[in-house]
PDB file of N, CA and C in Angstrom:
ATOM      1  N   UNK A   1      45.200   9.333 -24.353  1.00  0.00           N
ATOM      2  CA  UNK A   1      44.652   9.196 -23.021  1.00  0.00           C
ATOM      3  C   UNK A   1      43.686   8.011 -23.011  1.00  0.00           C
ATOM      4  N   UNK A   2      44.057   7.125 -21.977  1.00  0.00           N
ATOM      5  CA  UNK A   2      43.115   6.373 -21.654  1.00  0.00           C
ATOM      6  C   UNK A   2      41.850   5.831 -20.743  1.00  0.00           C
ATOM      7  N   UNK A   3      40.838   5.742 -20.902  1.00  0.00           N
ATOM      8  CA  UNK A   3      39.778   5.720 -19.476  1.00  0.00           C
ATOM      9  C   UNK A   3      39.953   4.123 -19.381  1.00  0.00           C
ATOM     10  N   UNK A   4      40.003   4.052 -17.876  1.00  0.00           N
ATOM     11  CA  UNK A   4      39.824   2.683 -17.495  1.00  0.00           C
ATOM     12  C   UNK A   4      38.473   2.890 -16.820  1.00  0.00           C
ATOM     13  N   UNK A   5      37.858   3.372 -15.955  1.00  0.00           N
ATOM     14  CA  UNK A   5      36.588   2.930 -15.862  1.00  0.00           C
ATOM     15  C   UNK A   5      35.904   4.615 -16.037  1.00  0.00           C
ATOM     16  N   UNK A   6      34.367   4.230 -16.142  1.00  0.00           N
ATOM     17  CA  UNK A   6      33.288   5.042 -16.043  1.00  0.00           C
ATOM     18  C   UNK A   6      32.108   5.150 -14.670  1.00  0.00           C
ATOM     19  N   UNK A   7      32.041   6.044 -14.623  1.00  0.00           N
ATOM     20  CA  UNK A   7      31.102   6.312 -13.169  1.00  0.00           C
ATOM     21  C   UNK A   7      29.754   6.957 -14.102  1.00  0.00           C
ATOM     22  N   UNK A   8      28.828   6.550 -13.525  1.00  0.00           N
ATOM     23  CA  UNK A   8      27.431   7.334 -13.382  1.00  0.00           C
ATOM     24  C   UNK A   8      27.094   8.791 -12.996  1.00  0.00           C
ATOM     25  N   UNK A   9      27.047   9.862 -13.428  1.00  0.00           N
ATOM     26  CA  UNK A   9      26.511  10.883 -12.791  1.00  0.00           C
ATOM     27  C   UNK A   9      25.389  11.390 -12.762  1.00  0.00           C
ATOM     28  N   UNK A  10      24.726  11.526 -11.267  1.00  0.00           N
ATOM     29  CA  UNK A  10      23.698  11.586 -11.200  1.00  0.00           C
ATOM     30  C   UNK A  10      23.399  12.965 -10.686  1.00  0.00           C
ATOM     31  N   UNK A  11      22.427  13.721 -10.826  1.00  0.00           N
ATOM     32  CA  UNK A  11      22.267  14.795 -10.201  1.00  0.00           C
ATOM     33  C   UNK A  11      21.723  14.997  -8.802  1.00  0.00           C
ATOM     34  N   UNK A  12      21.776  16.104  -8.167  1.00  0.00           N
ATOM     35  CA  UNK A  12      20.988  17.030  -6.831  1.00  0.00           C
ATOM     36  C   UNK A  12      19.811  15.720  -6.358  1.00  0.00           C
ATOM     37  N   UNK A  13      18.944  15.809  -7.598  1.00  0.00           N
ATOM     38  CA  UNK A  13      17.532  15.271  -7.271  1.00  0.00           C
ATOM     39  C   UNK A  13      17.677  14.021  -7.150  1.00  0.00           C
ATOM     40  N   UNK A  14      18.007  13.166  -7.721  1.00  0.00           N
ATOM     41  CA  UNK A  14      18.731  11.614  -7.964  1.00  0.00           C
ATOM     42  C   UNK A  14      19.087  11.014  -6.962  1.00  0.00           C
ATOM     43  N   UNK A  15      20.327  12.010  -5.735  1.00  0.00           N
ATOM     44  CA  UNK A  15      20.679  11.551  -4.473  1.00  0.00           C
ATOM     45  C   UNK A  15      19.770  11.853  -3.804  1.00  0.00           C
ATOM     46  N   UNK A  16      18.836  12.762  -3.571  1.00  0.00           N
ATOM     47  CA  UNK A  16      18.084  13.165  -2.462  1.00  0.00           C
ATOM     48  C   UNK A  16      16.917  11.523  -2.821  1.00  0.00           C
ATOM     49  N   UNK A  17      16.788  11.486  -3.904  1.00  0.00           N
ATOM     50  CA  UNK A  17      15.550  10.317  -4.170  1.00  0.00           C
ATOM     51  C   UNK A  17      16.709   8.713  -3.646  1.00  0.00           C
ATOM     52  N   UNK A  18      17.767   8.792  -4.127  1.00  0.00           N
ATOM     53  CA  UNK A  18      18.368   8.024  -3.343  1.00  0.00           C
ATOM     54  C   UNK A  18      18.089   7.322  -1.969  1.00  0.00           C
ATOM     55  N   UNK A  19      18.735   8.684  -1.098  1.00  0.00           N
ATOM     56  CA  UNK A  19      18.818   8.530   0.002  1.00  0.00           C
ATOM     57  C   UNK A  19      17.453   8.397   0.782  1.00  0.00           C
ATOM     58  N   UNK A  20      16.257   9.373   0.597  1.00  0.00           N
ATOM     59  CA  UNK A  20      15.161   9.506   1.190  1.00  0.00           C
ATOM     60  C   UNK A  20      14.222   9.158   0.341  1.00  0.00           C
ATOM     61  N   UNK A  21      13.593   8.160   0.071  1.00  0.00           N
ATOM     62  CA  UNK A  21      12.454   8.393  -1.345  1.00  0.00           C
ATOM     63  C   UNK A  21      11.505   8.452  -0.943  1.00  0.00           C
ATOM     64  N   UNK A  22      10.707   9.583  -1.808  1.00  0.00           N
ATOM     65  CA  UNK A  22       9.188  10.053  -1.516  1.00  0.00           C
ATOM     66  C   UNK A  22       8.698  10.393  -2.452  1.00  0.00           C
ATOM     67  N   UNK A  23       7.478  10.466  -2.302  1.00  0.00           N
ATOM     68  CA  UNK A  23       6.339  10.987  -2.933  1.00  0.00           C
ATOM     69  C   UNK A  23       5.577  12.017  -2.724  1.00  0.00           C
ATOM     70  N   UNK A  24       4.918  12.641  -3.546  1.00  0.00           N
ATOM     71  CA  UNK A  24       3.996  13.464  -3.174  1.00  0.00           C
ATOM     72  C   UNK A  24       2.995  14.039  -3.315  1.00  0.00           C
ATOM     73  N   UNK A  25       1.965  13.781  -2.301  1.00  0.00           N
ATOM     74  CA  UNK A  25       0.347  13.561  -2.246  1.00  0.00           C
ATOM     75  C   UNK A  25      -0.372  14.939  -2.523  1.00  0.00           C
ATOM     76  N   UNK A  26      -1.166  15.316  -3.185  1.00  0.00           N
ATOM     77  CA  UNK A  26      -1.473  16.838  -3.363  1.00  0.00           C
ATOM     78  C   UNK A  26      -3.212  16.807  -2.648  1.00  0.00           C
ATOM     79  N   UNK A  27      -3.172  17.495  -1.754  1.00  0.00           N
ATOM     80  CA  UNK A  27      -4.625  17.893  -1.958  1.00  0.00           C
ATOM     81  C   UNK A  27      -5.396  19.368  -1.287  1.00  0.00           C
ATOM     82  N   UNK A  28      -6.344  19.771  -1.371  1.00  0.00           N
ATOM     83  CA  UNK A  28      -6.551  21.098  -1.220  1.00  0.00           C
ATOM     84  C   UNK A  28      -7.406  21.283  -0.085  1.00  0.00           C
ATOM     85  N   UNK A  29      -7.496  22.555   0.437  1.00  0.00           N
ATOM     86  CA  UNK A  29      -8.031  22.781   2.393  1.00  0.00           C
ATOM     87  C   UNK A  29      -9.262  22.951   1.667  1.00  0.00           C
ATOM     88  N   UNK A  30      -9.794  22.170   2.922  1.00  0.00           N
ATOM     89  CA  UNK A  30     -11.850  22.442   2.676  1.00  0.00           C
ATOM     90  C   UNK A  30     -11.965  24.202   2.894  1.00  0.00           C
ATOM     91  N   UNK A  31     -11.456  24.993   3.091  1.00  0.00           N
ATOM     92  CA  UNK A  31     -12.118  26.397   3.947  1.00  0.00           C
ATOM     93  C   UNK A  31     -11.249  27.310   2.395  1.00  0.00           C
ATOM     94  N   UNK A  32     -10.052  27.271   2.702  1.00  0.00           N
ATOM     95  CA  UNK A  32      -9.446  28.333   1.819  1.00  0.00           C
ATOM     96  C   UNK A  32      -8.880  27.923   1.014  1.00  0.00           C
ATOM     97  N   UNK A  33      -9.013  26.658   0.181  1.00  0.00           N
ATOM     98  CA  UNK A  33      -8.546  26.182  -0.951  1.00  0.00           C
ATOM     99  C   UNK A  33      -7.426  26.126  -1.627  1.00  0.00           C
ATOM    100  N   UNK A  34      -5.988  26.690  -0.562  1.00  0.00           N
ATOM    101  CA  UNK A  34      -4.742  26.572  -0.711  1.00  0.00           C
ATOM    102  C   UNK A  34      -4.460  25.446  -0.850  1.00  0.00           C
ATOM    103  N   UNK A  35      -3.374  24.598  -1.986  1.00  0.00           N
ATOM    104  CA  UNK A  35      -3.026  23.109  -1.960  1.00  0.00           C
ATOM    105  C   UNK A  35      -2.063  23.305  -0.866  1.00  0.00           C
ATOM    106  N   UNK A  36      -2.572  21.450  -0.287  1.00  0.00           N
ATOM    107  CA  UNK A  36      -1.489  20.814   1.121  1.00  0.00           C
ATOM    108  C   UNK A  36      -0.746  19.845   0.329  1.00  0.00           C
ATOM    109  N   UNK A  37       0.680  19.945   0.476  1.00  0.00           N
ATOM    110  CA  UNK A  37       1.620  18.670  -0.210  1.00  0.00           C
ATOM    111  C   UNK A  37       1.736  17.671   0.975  1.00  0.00           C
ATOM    112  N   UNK A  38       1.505  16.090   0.985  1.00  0.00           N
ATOM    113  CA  UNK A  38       2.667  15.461   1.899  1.00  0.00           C
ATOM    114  C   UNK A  38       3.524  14.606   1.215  1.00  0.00           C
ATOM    115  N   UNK A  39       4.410  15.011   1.836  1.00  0.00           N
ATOM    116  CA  UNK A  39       5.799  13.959   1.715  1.00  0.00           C
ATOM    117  C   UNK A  39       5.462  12.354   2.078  1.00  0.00           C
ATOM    118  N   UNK A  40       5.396  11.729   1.458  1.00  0.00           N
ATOM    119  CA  UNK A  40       5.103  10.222   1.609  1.00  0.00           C
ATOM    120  C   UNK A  40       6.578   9.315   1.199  1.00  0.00           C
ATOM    121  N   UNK A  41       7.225   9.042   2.528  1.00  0.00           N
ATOM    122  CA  UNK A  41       8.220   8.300   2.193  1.00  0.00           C
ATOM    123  C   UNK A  41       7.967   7.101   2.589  1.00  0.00           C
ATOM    124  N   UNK A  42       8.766   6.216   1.067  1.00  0.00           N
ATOM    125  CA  UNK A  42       8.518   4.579   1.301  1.00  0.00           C
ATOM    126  C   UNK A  42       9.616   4.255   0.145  1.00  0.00           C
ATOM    127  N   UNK A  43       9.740   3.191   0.410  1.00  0.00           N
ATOM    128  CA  UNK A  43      11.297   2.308  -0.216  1.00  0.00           C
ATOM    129  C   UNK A  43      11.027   2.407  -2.020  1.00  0.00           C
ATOM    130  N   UNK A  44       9.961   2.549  -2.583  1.00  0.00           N
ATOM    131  CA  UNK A  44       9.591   2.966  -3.892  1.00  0.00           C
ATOM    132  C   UNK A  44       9.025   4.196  -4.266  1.00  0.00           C
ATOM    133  N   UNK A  45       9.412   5.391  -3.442  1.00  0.00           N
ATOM    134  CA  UNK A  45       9.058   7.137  -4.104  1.00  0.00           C
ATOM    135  C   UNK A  45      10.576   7.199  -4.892  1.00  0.00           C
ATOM    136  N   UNK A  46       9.552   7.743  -5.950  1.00  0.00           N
ATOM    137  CA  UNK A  46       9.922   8.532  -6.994  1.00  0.00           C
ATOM    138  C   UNK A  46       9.504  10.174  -7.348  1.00  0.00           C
ATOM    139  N   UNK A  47       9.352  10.446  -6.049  1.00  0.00           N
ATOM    140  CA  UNK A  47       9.514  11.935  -6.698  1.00  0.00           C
ATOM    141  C   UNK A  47       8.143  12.712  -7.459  1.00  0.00           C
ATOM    142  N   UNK A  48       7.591  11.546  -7.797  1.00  0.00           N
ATOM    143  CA  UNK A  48       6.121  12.240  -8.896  1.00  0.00           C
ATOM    144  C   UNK A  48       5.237  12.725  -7.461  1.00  0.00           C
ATOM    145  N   UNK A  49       4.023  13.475  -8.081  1.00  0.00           N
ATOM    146  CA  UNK A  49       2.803  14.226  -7.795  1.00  0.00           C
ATOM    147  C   UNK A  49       1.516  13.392  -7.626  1.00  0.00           C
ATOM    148  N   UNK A  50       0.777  12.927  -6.993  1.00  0.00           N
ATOM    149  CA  UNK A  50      -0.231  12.333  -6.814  1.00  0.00           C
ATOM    150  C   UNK A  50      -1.162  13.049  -6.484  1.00  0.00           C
ATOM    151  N   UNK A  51      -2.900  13.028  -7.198  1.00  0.00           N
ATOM    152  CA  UNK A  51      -3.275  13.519  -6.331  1.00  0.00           C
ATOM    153  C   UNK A  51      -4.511  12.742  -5.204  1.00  0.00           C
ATOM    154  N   UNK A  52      -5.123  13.773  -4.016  1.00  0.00           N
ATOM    155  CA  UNK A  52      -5.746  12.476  -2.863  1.00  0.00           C
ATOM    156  C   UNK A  52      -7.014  11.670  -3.747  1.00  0.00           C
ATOM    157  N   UNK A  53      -7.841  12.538  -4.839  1.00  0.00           N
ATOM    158  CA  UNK A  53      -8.255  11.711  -4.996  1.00  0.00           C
ATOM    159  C   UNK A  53      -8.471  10.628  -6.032  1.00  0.00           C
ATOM    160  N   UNK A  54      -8.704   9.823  -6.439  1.00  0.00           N
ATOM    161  CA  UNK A  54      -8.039   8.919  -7.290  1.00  0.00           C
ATOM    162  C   UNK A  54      -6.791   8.107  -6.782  1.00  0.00           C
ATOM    163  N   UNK A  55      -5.991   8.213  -5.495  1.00  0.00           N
ATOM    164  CA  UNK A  55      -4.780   7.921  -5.416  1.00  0.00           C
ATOM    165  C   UNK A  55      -4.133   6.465  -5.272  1.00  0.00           C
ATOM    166  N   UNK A  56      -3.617   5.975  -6.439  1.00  0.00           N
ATOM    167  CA  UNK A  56      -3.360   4.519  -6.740  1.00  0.00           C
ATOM    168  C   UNK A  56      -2.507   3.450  -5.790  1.00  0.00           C
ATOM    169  N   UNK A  57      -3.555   2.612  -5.581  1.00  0.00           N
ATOM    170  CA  UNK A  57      -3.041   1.382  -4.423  1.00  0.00           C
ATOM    171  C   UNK A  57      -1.666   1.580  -4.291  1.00  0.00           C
ATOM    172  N   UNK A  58      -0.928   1.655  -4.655  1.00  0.00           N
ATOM    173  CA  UNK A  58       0.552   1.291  -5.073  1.00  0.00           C
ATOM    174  C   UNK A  58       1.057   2.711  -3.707  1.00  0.00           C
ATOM    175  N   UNK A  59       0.140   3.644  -4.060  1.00  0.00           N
ATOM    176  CA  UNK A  59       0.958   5.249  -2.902  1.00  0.00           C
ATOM    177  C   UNK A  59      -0.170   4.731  -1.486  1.00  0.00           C
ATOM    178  N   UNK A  60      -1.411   4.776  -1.876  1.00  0.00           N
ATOM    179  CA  UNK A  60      -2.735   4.462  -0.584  1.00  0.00           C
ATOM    180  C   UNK A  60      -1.995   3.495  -0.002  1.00  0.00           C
ATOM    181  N   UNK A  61      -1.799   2.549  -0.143  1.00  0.00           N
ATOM    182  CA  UNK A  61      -1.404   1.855   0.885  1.00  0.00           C
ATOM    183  C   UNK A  61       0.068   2.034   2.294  1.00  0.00           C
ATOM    184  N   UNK A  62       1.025   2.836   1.564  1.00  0.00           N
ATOM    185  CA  UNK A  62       1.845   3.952   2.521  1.00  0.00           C
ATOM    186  C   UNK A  62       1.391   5.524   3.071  1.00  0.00           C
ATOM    187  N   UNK A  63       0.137   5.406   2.900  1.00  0.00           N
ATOM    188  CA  UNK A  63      -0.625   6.523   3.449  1.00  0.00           C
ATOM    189  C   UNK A  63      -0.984   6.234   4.462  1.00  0.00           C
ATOM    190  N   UNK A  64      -1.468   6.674   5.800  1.00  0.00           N
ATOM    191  CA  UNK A  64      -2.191   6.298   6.877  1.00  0.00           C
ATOM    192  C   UNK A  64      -2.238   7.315   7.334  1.00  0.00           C
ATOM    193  N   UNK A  65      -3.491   7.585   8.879  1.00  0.00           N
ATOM    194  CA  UNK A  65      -4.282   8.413   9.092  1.00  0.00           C
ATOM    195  C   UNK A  65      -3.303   8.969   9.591  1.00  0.00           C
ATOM    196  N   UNK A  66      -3.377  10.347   9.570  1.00  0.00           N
ATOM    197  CA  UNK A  66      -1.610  11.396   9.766  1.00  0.00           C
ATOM    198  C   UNK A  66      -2.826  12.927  10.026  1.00  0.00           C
ATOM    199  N   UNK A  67      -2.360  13.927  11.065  1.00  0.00           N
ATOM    200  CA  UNK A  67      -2.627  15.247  11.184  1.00  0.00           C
ATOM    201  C   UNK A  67      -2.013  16.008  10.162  1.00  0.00           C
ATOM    202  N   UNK A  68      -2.498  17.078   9.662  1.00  0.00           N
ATOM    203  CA  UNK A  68      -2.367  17.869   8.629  1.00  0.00           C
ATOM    204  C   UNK A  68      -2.626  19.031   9.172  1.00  0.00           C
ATOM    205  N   UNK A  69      -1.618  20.621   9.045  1.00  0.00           N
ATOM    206  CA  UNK A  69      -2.175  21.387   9.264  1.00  0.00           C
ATOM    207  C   UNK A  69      -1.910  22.216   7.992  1.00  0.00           C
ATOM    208  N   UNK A  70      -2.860  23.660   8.063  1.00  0.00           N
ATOM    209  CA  UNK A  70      -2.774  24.485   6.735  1.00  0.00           C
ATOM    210  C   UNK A  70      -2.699  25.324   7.426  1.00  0.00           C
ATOM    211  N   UNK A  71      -1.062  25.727   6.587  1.00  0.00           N
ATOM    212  CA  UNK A  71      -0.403  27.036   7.477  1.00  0.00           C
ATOM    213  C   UNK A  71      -0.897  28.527   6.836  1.00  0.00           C
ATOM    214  N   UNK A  72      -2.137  28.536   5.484  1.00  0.00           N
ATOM    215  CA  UNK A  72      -2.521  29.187   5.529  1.00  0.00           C
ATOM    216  C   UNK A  72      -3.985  29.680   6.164  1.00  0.00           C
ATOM    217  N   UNK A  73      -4.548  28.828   6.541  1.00  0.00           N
ATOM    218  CA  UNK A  73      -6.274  29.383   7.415  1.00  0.00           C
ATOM    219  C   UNK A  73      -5.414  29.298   8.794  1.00  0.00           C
ATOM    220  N   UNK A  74      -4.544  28.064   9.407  1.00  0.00           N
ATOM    221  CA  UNK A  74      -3.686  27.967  10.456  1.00  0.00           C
ATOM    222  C   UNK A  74      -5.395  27.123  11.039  1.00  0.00           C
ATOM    223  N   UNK A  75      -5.944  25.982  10.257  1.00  0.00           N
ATOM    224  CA  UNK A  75      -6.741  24.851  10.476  1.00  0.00           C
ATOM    225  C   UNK A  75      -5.991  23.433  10.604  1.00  0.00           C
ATOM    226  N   UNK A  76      -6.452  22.662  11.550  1.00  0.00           N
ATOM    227  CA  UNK A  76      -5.588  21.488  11.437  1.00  0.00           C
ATOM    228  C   UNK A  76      -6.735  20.153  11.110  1.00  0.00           C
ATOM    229  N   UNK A  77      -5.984  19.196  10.337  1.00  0.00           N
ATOM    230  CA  UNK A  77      -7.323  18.723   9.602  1.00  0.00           C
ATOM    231  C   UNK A  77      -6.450  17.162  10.251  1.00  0.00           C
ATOM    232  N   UNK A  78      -7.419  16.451   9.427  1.00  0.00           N
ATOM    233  CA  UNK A  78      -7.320  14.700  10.168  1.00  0.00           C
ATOM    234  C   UNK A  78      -7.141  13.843   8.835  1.00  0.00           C
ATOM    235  N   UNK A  79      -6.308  13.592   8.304  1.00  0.00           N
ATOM    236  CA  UNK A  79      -6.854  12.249   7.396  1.00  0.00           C
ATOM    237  C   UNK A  79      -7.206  10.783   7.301  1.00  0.00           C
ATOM    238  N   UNK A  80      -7.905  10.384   7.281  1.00  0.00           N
ATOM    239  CA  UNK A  80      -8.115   9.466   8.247  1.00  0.00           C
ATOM    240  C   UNK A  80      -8.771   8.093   6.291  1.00  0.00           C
ATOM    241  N   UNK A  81      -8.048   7.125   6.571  1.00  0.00           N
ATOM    242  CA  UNK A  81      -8.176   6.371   5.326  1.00  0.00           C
ATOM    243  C   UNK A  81      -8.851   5.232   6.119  1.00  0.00           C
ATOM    244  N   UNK A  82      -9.953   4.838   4.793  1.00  0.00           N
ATOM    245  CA  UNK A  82     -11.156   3.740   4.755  1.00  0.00           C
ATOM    246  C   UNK A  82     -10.881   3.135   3.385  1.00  0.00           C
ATOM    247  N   UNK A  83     -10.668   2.090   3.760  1.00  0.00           N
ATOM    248  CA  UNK A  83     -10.257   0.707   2.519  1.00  0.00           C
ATOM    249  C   UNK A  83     -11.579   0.182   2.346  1.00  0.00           C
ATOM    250  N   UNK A  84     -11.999  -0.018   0.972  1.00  0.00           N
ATOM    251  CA  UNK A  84     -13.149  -0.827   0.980  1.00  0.00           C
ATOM    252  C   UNK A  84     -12.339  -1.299  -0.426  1.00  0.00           C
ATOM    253  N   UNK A  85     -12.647  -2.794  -0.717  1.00  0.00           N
ATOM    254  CA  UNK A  85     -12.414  -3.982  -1.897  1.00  0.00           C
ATOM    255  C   UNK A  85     -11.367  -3.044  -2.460  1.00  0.00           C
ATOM    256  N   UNK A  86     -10.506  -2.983  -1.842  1.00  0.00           N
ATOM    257  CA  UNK A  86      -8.876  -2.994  -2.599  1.00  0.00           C
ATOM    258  C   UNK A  86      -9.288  -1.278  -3.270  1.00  0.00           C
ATOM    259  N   UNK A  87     -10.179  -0.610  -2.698  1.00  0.00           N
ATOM    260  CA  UNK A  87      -9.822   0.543  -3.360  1.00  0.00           C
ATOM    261  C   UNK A  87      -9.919   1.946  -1.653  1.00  0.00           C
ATOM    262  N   UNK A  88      -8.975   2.560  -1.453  1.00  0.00           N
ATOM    263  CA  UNK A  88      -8.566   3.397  -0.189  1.00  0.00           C
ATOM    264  C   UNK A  88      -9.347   4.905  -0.540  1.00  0.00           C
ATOM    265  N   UNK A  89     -10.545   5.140   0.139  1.00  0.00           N
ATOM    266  CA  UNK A  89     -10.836   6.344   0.111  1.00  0.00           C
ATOM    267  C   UNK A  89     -10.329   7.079   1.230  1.00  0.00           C
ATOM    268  N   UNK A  90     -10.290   8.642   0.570  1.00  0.00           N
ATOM    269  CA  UNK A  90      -9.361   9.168   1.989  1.00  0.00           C
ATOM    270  C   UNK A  90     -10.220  10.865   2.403  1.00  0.00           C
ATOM    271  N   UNK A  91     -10.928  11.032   3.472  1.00  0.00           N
ATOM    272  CA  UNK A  91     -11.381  12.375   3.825  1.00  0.00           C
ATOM    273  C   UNK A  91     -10.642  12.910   5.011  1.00  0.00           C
ATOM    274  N   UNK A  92     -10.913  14.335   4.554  1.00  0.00           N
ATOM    275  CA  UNK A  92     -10.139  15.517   5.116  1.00  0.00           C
ATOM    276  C   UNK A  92     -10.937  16.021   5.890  1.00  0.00           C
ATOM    277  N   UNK A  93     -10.718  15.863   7.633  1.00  0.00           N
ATOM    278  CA  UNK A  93     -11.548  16.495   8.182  1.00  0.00           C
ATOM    279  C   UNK A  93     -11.186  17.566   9.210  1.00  0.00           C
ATOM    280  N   UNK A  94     -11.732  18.647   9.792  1.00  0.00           N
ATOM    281  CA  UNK A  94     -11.027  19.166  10.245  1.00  0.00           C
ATOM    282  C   UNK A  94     -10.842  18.556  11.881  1.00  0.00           C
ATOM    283  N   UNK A  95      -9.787  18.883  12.539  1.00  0.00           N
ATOM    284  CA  UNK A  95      -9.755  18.395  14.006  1.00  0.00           C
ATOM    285  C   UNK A  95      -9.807  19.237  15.206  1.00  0.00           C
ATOM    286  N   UNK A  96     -10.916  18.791  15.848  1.00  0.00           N
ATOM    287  CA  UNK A  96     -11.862  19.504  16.461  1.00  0.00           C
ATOM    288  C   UNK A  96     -11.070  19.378  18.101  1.00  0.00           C
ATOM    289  N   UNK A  97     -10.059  18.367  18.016  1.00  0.00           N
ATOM    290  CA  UNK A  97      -9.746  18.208  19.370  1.00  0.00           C
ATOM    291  C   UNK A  97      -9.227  18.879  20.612  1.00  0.00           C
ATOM    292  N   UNK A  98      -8.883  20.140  19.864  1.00  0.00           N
ATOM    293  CA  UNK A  98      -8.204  20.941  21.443  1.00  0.00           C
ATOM    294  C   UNK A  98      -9.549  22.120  21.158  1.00  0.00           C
ATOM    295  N   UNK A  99     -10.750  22.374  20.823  1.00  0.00           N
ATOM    296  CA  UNK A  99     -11.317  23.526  20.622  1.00  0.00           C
ATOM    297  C   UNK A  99     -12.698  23.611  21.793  1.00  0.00           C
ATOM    298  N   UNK A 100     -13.051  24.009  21.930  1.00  0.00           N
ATOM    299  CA  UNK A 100     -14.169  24.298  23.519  1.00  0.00           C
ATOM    300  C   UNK A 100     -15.368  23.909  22.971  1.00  0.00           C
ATOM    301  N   UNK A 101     -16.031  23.096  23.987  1.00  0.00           N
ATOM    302  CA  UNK A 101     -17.377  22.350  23.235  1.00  0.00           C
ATOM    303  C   UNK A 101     -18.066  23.299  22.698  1.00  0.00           C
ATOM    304  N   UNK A 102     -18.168  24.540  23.269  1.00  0.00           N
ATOM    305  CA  UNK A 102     -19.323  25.551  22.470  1.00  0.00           C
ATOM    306  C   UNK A 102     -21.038  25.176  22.963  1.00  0.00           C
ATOM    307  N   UNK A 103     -21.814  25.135  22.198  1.00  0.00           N
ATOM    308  CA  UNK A 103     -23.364  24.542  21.980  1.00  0.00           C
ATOM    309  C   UNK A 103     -23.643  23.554  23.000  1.00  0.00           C
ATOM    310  N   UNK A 104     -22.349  22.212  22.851  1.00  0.00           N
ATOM    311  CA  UNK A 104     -22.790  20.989  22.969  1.00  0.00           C
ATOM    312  C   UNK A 104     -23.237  21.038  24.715  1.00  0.00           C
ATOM    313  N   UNK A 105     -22.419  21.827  25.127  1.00  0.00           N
ATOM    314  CA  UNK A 105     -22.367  21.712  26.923  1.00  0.00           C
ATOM    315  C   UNK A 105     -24.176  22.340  27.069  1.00  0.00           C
ATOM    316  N   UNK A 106     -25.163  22.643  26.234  1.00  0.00           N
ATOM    317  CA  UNK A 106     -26.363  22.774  26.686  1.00  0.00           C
ATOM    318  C   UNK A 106     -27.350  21.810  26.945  1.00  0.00           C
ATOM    319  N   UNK A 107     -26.770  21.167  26.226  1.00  0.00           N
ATOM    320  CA  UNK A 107     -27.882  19.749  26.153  1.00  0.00           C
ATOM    321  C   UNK A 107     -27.441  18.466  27.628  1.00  0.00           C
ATOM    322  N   UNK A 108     -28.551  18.092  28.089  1.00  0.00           N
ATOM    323  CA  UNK A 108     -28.303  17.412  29.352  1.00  0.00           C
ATOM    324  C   UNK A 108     -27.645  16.472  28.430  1.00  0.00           C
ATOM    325  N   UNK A 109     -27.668  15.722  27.794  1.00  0.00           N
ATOM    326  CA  UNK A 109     -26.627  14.573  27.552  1.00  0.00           C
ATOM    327  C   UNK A 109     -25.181  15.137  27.265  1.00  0.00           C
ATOM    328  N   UNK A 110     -24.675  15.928  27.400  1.00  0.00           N
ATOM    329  CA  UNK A 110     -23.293  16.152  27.317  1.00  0.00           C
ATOM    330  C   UNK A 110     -22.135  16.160  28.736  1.00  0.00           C
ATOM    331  N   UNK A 111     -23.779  16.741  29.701  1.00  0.00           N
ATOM    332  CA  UNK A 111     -23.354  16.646  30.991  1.00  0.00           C
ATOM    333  C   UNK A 111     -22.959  15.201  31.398  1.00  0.00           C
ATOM    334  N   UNK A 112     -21.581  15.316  31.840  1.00  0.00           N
ATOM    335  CA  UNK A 112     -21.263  14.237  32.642  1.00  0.00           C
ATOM    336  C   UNK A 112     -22.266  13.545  33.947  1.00  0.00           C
ATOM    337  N   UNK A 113     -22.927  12.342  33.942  1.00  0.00           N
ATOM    338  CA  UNK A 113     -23.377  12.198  35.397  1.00  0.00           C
ATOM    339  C   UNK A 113     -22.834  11.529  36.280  1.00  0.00           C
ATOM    340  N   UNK A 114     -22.640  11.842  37.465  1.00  0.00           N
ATOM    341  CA  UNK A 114     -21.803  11.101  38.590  1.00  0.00           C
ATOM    342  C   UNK A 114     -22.930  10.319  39.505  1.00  0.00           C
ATOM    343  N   UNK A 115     -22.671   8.969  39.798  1.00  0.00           N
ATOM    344  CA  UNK A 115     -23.433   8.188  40.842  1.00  0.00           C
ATOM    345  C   UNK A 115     -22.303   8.535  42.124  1.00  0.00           C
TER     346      UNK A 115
END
């Protein structure tokens, strides 16, 4: 028997990194300390684990400020990235935007004034 040619076989994980490549960013909820994964796709994921902090120019720079929620407290957080001299710090904050002022509506400066 003779082989005339040879093919590559690659596995499950191989095509999915193929077709879609990503990465993935690890970091943990300020309140209940469950880890949040994101999927970070860009033309060079490979599949590895990063985590937010420390996270090397090469992933920070396909990061950008993105909503996050944690489907275990069911908190939705903000990430919001600050570049200073080539190195990307990144904080987790929570997002306050659909929730009822609370406190703030006591203080005359919150009140709207109309001329």
């Amino acid at each position: 028997m003779k082989i005339n040619k040879t093919h590559a076989v690659f596995n499950m994980l191989h095509n999915k990194n193929k077709n879609k490549p990503y990465d993935i960013v690890r970091m943990y909820c300020r309140y209940c300390q469950e880890k949040l994964d994101i999927h970070l796709y860009h033309a060079l994921g490979t599949l590895e684990h990063y985590q937010l902090v420390n996270l090397p120019e090469k992933i920070a720079k396909h990061l950008d400020t993105r909503k996050i929620e944690c489907t275990h407290c069911n908190r939705n957080f903000v990430l919001e990235k600050s570049t200073q001299d080539k190195k990307s710090d990144f904080t987790l904050k929570l997002d306050c935007s659909n929730m009822s002022h609370g406190m703030e509506s006591w203080y005359e400066d919150a009140i709207p004034k109309y001329s």
